[in-house]
N, C-alpha and C. Protein backbone atom coordinates (compact mmCIF):
# COMPACT_ATOMS: atom_id res chain seq x y z
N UNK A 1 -18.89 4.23 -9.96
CA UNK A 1 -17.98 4.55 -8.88
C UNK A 1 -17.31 3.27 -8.39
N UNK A 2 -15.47 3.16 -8.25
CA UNK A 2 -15.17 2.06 -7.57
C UNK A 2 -15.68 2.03 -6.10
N UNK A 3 -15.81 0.44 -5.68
CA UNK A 3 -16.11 -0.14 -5.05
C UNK A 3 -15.02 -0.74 -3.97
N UNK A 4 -14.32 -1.37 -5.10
CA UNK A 4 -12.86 -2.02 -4.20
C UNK A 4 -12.00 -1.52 -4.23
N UNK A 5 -10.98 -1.81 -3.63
CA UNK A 5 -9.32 -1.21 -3.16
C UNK A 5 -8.68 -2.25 -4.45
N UNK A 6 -7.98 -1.44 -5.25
CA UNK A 6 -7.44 -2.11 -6.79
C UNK A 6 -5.82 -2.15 -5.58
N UNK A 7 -5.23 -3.50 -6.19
CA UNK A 7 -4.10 -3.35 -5.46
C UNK A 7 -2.77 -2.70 -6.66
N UNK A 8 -2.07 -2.17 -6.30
CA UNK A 8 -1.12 -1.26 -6.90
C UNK A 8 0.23 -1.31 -6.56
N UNK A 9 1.11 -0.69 -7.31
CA UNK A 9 2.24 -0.30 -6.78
C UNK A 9 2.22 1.15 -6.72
N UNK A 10 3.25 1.36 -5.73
CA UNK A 10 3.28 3.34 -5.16
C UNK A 10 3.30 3.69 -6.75
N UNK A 11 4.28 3.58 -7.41
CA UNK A 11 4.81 3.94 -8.83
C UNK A 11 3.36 3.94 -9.89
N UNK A 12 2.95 3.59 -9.50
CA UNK A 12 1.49 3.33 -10.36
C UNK A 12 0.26 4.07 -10.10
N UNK A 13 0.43 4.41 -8.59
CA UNK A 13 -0.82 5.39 -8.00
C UNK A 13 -1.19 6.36 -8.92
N UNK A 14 -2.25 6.59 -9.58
CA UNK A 14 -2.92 7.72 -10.27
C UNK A 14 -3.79 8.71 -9.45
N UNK A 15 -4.00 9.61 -10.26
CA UNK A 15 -4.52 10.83 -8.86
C UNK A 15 -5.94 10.17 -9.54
N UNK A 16 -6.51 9.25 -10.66
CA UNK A 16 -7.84 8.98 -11.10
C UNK A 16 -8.77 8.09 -9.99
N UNK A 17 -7.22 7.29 -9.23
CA UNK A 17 -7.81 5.94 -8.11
C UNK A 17 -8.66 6.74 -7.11
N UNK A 18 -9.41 5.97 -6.68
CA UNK A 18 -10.18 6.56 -5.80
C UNK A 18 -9.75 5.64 -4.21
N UNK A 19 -9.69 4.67 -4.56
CA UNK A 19 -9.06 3.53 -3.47
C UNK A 19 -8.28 2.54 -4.00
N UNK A 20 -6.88 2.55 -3.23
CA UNK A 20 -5.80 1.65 -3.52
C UNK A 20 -5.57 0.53 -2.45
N UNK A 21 -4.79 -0.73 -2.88
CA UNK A 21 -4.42 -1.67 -1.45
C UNK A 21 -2.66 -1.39 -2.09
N UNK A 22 -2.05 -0.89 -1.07
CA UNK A 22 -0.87 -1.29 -0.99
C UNK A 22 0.25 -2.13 -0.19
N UNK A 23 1.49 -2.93 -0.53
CA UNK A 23 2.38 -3.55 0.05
C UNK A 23 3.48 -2.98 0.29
N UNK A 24 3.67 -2.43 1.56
CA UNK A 24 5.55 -2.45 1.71
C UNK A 24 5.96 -2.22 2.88
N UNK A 25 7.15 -1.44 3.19
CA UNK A 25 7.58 -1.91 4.57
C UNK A 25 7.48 -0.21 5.05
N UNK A 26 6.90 0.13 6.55
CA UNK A 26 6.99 1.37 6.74
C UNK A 26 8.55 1.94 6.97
N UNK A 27 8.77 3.28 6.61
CA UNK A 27 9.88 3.54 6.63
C UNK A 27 10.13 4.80 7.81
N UNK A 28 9.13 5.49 7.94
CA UNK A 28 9.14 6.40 8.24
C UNK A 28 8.04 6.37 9.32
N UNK A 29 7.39 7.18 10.67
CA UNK A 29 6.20 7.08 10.85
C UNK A 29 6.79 8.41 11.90
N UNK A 30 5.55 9.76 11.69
CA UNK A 30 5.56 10.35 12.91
C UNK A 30 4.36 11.49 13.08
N UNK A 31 3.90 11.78 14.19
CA UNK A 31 2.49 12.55 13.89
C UNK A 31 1.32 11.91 13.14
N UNK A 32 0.96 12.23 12.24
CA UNK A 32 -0.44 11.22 11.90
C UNK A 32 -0.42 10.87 10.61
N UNK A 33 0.86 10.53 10.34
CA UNK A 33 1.44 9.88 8.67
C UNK A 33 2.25 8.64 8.87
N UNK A 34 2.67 8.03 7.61
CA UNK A 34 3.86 7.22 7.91
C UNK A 34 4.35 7.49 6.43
N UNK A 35 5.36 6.81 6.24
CA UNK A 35 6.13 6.76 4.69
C UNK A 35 6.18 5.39 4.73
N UNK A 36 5.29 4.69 3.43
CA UNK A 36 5.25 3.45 3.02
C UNK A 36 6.46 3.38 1.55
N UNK A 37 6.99 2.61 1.61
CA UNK A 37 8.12 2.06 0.40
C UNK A 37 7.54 0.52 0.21
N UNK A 38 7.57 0.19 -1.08
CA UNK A 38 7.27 -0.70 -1.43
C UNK A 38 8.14 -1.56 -2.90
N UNK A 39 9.66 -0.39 -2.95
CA UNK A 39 10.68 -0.85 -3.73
C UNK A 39 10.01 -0.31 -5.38
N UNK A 40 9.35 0.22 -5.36
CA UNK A 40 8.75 1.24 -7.03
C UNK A 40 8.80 2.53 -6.33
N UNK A 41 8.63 2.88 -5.17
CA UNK A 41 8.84 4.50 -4.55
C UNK A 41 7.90 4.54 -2.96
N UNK A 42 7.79 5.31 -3.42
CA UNK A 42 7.68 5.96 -1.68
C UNK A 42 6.88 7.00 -1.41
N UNK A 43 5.62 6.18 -0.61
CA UNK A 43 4.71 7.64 -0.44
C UNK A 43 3.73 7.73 0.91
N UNK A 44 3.95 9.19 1.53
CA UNK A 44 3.38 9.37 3.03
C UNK A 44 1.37 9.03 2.51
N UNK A 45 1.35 8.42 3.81
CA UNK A 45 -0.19 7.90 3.84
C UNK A 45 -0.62 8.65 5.10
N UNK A 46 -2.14 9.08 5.36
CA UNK A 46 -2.17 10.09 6.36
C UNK A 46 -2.81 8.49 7.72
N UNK A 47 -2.91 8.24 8.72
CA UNK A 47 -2.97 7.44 9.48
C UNK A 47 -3.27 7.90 10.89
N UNK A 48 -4.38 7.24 11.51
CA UNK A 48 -4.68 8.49 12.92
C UNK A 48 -3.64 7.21 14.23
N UNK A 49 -3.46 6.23 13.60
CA UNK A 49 -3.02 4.96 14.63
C UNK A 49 -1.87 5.35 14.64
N UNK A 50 -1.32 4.36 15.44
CA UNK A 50 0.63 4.34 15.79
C UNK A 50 0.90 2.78 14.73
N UNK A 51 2.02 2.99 14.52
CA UNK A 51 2.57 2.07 13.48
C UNK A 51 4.02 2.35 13.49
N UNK A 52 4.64 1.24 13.52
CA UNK A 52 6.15 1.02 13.88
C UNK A 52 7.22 1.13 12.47
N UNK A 53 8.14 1.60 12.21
CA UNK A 53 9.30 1.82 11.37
C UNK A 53 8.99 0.36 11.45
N UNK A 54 9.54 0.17 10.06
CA UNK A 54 10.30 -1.30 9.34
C UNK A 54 9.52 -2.55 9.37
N UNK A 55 8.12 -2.17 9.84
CA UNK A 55 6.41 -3.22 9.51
C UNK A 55 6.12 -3.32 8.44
N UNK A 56 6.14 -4.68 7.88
CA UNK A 56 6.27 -4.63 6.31
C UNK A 56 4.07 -4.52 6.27
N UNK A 57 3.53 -3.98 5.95
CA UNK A 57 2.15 -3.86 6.06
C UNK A 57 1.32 -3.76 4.85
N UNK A 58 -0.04 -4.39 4.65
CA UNK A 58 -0.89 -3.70 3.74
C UNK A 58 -1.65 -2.75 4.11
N UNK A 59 -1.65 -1.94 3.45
CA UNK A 59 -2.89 -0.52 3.75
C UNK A 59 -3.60 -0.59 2.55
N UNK A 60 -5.19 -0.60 3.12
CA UNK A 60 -5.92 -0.40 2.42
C UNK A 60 -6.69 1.22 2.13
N UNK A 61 -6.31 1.83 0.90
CA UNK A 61 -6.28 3.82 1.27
C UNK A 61 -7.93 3.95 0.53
N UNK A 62 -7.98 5.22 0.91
CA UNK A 62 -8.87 6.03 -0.02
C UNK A 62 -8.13 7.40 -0.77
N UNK A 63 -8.17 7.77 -1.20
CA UNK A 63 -7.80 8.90 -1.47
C UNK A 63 -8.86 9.76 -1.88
N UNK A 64 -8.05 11.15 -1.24
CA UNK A 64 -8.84 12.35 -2.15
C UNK A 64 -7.76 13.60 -1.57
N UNK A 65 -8.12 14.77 -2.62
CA UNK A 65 -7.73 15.67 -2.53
C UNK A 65 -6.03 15.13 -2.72
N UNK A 66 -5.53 14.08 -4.00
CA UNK A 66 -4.27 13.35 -3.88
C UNK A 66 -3.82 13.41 -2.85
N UNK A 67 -4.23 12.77 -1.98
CA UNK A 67 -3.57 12.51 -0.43
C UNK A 67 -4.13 11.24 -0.18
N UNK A 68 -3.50 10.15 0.54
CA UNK A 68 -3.75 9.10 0.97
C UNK A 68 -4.23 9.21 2.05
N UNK A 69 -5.39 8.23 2.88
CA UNK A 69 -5.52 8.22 3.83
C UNK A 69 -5.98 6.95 4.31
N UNK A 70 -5.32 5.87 4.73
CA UNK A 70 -5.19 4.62 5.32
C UNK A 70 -6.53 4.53 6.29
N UNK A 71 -7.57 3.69 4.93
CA UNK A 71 -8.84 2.53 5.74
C UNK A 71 -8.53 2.07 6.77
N UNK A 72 -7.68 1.32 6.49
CA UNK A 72 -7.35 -0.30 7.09
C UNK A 72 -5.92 -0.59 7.12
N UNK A 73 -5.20 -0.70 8.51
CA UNK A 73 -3.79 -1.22 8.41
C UNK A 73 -3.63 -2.89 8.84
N UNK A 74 -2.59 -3.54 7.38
CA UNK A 74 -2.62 -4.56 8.12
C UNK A 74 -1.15 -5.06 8.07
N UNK A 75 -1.46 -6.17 9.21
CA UNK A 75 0.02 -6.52 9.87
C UNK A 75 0.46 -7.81 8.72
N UNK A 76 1.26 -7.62 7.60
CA UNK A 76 1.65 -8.74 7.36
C UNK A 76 3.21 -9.29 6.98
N UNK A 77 3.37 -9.23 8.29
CA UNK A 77 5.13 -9.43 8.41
C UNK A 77 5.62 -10.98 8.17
N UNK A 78 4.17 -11.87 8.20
CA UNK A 78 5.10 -13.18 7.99
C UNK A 78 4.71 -13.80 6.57
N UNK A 79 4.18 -12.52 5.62
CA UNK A 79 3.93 -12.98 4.38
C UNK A 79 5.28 -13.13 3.19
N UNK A 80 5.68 -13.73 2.49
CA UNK A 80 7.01 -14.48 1.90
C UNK A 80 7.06 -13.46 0.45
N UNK A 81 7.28 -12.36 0.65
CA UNK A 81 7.50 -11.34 -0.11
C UNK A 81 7.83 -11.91 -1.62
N UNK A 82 8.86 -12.33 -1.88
CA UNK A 82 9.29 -13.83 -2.61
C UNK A 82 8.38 -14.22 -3.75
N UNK A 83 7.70 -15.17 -2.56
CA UNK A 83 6.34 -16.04 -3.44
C UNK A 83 5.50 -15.31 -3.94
N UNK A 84 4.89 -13.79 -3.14
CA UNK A 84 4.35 -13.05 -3.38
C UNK A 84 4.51 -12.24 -4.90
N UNK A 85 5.59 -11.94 -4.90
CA UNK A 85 5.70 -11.44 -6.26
C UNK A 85 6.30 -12.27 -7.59
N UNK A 86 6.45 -13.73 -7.17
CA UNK A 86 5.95 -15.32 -8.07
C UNK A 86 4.66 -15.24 -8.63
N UNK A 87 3.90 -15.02 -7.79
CA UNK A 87 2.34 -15.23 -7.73
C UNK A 87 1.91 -13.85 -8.64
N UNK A 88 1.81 -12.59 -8.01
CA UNK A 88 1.22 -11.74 -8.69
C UNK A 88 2.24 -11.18 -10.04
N UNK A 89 3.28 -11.94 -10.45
CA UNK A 89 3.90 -12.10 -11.90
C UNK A 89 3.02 -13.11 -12.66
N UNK A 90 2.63 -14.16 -11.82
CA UNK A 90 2.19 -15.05 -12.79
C UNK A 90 1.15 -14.71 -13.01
N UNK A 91 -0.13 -14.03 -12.19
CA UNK A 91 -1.73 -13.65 -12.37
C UNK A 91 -0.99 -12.65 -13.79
N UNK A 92 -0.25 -11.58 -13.85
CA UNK A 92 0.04 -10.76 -14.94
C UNK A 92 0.00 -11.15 -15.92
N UNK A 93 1.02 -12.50 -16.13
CA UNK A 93 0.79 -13.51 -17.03
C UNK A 93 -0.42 -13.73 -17.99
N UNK A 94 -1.00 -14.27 -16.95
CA UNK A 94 -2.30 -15.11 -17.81
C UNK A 94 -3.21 -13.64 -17.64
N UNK A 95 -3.23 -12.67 -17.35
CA UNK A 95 -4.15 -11.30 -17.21
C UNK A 95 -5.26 -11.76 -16.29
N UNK A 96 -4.89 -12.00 -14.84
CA UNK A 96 -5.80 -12.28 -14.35
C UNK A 96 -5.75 -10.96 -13.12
């Protein structure tokens, strides 16, 4: 059984994951969901907190029943999106 949150892109989510970490900016938020985009697509996460349109955030999910449902929200608006996907091109690279 996984253990950790595999980090992903929306476009990549399999209904097999059991827990995902995702990156992107909320787009949407109302009632006890939001719509995360992360520029591969776009998908509602279920969320019991408040969370603001246009928070670029990681969520850490579980899923079941293919439905997301957000562990852990985190705030990371002053991370350099940029470098970020420098970095996890280059781990691809070498298969790390």
């Amino acid at each position: 059984m996984q253990q950790h949150y595999t980090p992903k892109e929306i476009s990549k989510v399999d209904s097999k994951d059991s827990r995902v970490c995702l990156i992107g900016k909320v787009v949407d938020s109302a009632g006890n969901s939001f719509v995360l985009d992360d520029g591969t697509g776009k998908i509602e996460i279920i969320y019991d907190g408040a969370i603001d349109a246009n928070k670029l955030v990681r969520v850490f999910c579980s899923i079941a029943d293919e439905k997301l449902k957000a562990d852990v929200v985190q705030d990371v608006e002053d991370l350099d999106m940029n470098l970020f996907k420098k970095v996890k091109g280059l781990y691809n690279l070498t298969g790390v």
